[in-house]
PDB file of N, CA and C in Angstrom:
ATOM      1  N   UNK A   1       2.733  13.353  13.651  1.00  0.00           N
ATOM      2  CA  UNK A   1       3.971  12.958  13.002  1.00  0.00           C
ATOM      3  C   UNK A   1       4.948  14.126  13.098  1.00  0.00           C
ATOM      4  N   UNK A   2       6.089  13.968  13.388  1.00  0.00           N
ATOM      5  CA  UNK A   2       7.347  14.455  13.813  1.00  0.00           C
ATOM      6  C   UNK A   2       7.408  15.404  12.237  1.00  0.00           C
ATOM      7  N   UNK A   3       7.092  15.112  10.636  1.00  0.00           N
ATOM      8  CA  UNK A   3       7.970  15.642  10.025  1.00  0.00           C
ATOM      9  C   UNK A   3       6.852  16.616   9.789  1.00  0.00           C
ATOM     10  N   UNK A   4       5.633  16.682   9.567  1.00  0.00           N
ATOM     11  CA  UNK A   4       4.770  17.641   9.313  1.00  0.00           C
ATOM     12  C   UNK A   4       4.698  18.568  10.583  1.00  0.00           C
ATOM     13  N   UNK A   5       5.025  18.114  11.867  1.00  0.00           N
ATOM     14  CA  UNK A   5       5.210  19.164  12.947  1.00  0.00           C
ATOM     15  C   UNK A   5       6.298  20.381  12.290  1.00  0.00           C
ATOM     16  N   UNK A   6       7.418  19.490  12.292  1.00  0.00           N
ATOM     17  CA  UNK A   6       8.586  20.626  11.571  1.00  0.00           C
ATOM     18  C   UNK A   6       8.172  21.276   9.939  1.00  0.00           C
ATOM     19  N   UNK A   7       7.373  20.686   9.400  1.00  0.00           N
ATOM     20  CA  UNK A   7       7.093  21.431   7.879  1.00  0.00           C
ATOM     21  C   UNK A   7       6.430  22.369   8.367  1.00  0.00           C
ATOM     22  N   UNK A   8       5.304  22.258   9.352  1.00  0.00           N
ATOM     23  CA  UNK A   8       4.299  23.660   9.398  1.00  0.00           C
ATOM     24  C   UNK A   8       5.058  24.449  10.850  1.00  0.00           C
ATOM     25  N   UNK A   9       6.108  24.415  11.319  1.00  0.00           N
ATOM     26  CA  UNK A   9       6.676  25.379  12.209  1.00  0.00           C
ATOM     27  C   UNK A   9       8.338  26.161  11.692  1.00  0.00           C
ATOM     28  N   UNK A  10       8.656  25.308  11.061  1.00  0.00           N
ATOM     29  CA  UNK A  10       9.985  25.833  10.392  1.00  0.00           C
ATOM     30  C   UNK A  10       9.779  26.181   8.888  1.00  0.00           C
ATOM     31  N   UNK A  11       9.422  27.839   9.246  1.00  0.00           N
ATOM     32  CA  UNK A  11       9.500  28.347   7.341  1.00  0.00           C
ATOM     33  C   UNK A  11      10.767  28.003   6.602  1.00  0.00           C
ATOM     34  N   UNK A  12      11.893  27.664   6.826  1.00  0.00           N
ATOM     35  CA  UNK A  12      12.797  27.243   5.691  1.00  0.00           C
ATOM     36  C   UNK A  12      12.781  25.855   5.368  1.00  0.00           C
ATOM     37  N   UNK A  13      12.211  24.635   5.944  1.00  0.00           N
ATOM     38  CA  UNK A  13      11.343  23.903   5.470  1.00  0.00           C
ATOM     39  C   UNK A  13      10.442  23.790   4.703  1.00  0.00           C
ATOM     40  N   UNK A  14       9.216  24.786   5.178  1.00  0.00           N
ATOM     41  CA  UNK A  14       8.308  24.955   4.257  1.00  0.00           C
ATOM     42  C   UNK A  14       8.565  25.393   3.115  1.00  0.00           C
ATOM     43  N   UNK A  15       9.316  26.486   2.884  1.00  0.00           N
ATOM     44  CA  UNK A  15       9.208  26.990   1.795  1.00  0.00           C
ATOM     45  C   UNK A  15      10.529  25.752   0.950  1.00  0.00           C
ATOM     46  N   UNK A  16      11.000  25.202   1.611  1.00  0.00           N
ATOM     47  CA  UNK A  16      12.015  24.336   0.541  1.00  0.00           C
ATOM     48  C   UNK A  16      11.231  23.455   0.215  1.00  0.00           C
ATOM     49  N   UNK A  17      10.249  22.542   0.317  1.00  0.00           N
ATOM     50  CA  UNK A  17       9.262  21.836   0.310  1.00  0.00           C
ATOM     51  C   UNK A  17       8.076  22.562  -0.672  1.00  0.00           C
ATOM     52  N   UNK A  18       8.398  23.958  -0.664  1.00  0.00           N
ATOM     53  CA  UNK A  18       7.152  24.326  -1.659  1.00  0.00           C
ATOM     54  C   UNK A  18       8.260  24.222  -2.863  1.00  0.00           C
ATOM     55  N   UNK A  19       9.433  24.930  -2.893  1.00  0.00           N
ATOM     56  CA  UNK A  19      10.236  24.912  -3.977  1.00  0.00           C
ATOM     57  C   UNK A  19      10.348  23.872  -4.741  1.00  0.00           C
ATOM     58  N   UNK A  20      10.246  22.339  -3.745  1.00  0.00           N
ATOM     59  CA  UNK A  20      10.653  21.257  -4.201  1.00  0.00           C
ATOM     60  C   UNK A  20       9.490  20.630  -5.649  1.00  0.00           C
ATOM     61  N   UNK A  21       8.032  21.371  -4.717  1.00  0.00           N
ATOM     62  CA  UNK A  21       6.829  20.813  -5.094  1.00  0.00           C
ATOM     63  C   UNK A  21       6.995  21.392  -6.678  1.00  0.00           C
ATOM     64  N   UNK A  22       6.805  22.423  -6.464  1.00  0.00           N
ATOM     65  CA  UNK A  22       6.813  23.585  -8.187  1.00  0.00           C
ATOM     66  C   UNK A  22       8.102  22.620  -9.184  1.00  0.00           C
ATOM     67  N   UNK A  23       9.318  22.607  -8.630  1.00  0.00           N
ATOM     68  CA  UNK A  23      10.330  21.757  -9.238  1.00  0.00           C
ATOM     69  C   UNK A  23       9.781  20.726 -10.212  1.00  0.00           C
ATOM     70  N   UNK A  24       9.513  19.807  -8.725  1.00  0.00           N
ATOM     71  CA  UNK A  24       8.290  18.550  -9.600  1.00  0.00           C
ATOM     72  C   UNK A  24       7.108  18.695 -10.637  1.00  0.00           C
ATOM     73  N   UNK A  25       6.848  19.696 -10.394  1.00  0.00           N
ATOM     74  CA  UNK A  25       5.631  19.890 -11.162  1.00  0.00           C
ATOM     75  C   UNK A  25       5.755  20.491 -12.649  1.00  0.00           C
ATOM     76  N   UNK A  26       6.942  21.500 -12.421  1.00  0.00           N
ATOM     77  CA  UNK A  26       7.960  22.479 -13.962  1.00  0.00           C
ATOM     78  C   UNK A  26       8.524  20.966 -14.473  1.00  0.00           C
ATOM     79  N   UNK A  27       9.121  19.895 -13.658  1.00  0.00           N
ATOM     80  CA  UNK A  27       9.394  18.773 -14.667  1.00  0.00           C
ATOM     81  C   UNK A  27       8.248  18.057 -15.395  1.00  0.00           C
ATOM     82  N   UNK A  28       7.648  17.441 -14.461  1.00  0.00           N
ATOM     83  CA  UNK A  28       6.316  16.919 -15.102  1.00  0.00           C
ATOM     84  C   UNK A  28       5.248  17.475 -16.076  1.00  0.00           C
ATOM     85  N   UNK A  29       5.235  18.651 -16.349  1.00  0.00           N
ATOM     86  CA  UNK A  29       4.435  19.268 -17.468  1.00  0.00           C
ATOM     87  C   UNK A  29       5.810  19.440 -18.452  1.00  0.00           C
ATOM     88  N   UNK A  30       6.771  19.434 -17.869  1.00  0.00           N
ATOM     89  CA  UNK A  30       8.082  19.318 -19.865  1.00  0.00           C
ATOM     90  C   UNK A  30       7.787  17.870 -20.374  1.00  0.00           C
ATOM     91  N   UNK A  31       7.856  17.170 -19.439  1.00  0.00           N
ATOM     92  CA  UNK A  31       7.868  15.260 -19.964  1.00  0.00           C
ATOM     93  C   UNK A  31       6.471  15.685 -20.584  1.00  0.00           C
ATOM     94  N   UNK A  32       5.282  15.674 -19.754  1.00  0.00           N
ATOM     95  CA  UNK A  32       4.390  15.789 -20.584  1.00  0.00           C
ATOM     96  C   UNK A  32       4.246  16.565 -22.115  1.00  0.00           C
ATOM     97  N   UNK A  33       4.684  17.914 -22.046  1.00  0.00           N
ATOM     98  CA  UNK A  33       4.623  18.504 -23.135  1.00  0.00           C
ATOM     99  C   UNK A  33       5.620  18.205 -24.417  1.00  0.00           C
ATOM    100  N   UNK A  34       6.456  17.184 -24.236  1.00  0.00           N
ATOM    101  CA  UNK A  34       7.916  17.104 -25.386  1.00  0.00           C
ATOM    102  C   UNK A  34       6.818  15.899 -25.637  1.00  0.00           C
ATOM    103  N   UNK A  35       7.116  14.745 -24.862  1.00  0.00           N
ATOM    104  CA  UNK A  35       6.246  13.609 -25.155  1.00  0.00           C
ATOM    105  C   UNK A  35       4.924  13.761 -26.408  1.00  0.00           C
ATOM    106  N   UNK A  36       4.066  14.634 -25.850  1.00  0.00           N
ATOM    107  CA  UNK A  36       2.728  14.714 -26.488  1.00  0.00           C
ATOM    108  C   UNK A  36       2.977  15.425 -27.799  1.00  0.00           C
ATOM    109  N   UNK A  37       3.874  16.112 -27.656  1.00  0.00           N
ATOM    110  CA  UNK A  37       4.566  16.983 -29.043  1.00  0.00           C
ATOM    111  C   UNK A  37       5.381  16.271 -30.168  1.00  0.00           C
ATOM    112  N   UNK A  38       6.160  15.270 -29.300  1.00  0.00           N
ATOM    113  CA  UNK A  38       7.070  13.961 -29.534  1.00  0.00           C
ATOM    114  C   UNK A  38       6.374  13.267 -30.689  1.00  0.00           C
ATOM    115  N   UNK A  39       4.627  12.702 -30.371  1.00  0.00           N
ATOM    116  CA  UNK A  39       3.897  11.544 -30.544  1.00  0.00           C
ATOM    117  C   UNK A  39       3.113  12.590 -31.717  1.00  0.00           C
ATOM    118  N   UNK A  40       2.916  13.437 -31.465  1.00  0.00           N
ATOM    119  CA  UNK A  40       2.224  14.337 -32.812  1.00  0.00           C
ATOM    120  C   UNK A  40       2.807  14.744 -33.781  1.00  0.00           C
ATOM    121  N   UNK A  41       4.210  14.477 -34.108  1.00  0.00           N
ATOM    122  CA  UNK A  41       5.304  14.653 -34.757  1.00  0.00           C
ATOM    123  C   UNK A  41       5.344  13.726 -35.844  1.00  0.00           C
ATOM    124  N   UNK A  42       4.620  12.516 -35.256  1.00  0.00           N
ATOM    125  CA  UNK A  42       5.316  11.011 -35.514  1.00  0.00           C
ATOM    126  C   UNK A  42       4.023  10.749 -36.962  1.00  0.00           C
TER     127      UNK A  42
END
C-alpha cells in the first residue's frame, strides 16, 4: 500500500502521524478521566 510506503520512508510523515497518535490518545484519557470523575461526583 502506497500510504504506509510513504509513512515508513518520509520522517515528516512519520513523525506527524506519531504526533497525531499521542493527540488522540491525550484526548481520550481527558474524556475518560472528566467522565469517570463526572459519574463519581453524581
Amino acid at each position: 500500500m502506497k500510504f504506509f510506503e510513504m509513512l515508513f520512508n518520509d520522517p515528516i510523515v512519520f513523525y506527524s502521524a506519531i504526533g497525531l497518535v499521542m493527540l488522540f490518545g491525550i484526548g481520550a484519557f481527558y474524556i475518560y478521566y472528566f467522565i469517570k470523575h463526572i459519574q463519581q461526583d453524581s
